[in-house]
N, C-alpha and C. Protein backbone atom coordinates (compact mmCIF):
# COMPACT_ATOMS: atom_id res chain seq x y z
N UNK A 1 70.67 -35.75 13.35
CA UNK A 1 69.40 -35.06 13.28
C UNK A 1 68.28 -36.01 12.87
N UNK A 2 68.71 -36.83 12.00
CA UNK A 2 67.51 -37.78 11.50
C UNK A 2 67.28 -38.76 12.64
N UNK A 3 68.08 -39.34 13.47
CA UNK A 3 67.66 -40.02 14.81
C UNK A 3 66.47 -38.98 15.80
N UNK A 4 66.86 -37.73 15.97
CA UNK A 4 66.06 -37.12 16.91
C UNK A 4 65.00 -37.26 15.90
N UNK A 5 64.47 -36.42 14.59
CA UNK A 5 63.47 -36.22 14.29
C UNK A 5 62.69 -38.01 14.63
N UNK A 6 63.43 -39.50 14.19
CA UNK A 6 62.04 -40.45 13.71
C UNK A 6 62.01 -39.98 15.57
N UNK A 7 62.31 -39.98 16.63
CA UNK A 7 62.11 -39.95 17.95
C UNK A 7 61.13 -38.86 18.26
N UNK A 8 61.14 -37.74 17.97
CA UNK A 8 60.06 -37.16 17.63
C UNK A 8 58.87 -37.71 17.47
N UNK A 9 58.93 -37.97 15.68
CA UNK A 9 57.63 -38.87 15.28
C UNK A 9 57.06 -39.80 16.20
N UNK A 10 57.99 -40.51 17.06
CA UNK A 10 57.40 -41.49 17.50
C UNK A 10 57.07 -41.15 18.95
N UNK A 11 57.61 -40.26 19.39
CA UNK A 11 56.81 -39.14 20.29
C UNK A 11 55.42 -38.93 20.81
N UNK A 12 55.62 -38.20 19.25
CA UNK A 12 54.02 -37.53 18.72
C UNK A 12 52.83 -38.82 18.63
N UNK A 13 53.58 -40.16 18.15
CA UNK A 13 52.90 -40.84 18.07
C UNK A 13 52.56 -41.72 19.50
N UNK A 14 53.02 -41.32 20.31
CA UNK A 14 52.88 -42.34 21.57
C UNK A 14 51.88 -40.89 22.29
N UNK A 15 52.07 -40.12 22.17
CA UNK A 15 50.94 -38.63 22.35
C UNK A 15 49.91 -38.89 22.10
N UNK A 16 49.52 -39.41 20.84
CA UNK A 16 48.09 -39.02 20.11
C UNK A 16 47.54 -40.58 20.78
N UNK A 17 48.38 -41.71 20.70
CA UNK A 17 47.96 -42.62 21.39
C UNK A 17 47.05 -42.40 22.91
N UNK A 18 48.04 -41.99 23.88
CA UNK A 18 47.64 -41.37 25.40
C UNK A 18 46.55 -41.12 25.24
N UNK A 19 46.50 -39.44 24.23
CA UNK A 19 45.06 -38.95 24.28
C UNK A 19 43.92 -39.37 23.67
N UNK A 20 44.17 -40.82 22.82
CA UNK A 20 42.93 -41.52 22.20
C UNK A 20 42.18 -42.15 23.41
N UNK A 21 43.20 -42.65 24.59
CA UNK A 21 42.95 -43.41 25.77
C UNK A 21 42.24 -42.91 26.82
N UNK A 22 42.35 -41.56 26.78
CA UNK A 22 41.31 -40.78 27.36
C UNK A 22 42.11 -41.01 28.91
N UNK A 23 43.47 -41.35 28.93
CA UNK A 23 43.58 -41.17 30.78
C UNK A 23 43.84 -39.93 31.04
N UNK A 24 43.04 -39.97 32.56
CA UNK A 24 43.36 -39.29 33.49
C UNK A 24 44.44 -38.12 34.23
N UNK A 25 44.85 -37.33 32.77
CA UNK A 25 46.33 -36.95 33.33
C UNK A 25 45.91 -35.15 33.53
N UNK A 26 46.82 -34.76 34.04
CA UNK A 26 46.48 -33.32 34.45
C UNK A 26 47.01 -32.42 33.72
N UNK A 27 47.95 -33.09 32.14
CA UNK A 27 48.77 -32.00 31.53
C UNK A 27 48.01 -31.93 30.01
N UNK A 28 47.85 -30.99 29.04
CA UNK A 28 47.55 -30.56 28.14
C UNK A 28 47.77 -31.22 26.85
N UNK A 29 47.39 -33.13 26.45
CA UNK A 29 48.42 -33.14 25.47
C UNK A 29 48.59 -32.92 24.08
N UNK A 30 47.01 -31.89 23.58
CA UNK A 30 47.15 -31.23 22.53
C UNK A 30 48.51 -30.62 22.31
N UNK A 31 48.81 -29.53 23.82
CA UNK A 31 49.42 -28.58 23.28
C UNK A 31 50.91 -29.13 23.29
N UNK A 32 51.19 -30.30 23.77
CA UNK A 32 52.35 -31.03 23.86
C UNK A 32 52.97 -31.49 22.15
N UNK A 33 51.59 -32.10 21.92
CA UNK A 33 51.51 -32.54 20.53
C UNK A 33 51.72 -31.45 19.81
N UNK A 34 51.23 -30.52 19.54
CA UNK A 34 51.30 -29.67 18.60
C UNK A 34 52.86 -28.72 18.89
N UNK A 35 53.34 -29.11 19.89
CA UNK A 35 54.78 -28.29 19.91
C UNK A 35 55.49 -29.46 19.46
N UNK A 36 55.66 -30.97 19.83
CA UNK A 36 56.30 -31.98 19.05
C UNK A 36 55.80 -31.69 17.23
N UNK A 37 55.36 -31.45 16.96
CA UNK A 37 54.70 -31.66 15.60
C UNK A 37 55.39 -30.25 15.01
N UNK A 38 55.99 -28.81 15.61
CA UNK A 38 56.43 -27.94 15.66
C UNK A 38 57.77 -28.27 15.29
N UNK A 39 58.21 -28.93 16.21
CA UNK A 39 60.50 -29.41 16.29
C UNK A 39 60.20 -30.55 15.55
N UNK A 40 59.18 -31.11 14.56
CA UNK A 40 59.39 -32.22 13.62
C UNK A 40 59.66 -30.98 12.33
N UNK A 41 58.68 -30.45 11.73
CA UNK A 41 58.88 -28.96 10.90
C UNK A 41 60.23 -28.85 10.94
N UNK A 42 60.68 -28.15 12.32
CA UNK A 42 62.08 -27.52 12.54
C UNK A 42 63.19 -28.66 11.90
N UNK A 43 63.09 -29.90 12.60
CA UNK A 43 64.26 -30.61 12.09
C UNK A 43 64.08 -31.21 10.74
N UNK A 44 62.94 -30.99 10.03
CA UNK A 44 62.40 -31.30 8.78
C UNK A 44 63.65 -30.11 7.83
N UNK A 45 63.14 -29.17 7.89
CA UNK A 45 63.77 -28.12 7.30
C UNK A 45 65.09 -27.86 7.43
N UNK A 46 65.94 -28.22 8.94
CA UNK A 46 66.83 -28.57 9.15
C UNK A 46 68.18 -29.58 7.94
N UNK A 47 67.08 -30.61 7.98
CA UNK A 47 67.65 -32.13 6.97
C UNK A 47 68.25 -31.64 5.73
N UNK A 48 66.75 -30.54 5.45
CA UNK A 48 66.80 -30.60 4.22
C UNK A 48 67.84 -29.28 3.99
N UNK A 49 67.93 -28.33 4.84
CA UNK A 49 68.77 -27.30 4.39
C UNK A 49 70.43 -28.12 4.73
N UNK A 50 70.75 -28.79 5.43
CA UNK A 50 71.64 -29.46 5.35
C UNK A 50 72.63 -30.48 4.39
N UNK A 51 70.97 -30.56 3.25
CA UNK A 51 71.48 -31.90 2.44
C UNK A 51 71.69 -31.10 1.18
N UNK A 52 71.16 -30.05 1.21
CA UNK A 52 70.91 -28.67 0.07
C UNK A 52 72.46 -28.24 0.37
N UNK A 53 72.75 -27.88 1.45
CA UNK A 53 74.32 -27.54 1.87
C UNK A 53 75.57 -27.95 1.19
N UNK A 54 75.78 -29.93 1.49
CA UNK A 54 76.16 -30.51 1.37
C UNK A 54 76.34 -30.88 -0.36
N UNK A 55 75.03 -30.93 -1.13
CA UNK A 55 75.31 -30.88 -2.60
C UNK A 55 75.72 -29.75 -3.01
N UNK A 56 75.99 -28.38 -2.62
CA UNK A 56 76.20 -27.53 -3.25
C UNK A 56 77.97 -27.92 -3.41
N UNK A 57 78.68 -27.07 -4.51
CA UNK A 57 79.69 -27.33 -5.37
C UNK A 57 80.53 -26.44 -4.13
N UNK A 58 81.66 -26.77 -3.92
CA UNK A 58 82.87 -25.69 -3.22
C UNK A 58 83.35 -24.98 -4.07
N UNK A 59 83.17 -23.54 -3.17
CA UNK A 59 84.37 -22.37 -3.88
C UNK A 59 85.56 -22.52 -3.98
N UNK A 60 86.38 -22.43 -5.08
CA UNK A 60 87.89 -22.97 -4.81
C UNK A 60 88.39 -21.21 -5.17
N UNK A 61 89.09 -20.82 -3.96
CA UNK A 61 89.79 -19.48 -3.81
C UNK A 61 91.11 -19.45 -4.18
């Protein structure tokens, strides 16, 4: 999960780049960006409910 999210980031960051550049493209890349910036959140919360998981103590039955 932590591989996809920095891929993400660096996503988002090759995004905001494009649209500083002002080319010519025919697709939306606010709204691109702001859904990458969405599944960074998701796998953010992801990590962390995972690592929250992982320290918790086992039930022994």
């Amino acid at each position: 999960m932590k591989i996809a999210l920095k891929e993400l980031r660096e996503t988002r960051n090759c995004l905001a780049i494009i649209e500083k550049l002002n080319w010519d493209i025919s697709i939306n890349l606010s709204e691109i960006r702001k859904e990458c910036t969405e599944l960074i959140y998701i796998f953010l919360k992801s990590i962390d409910t995972a690592r929250k998981n992982n320290n918790r103590p086992s039930s022994s039955n």
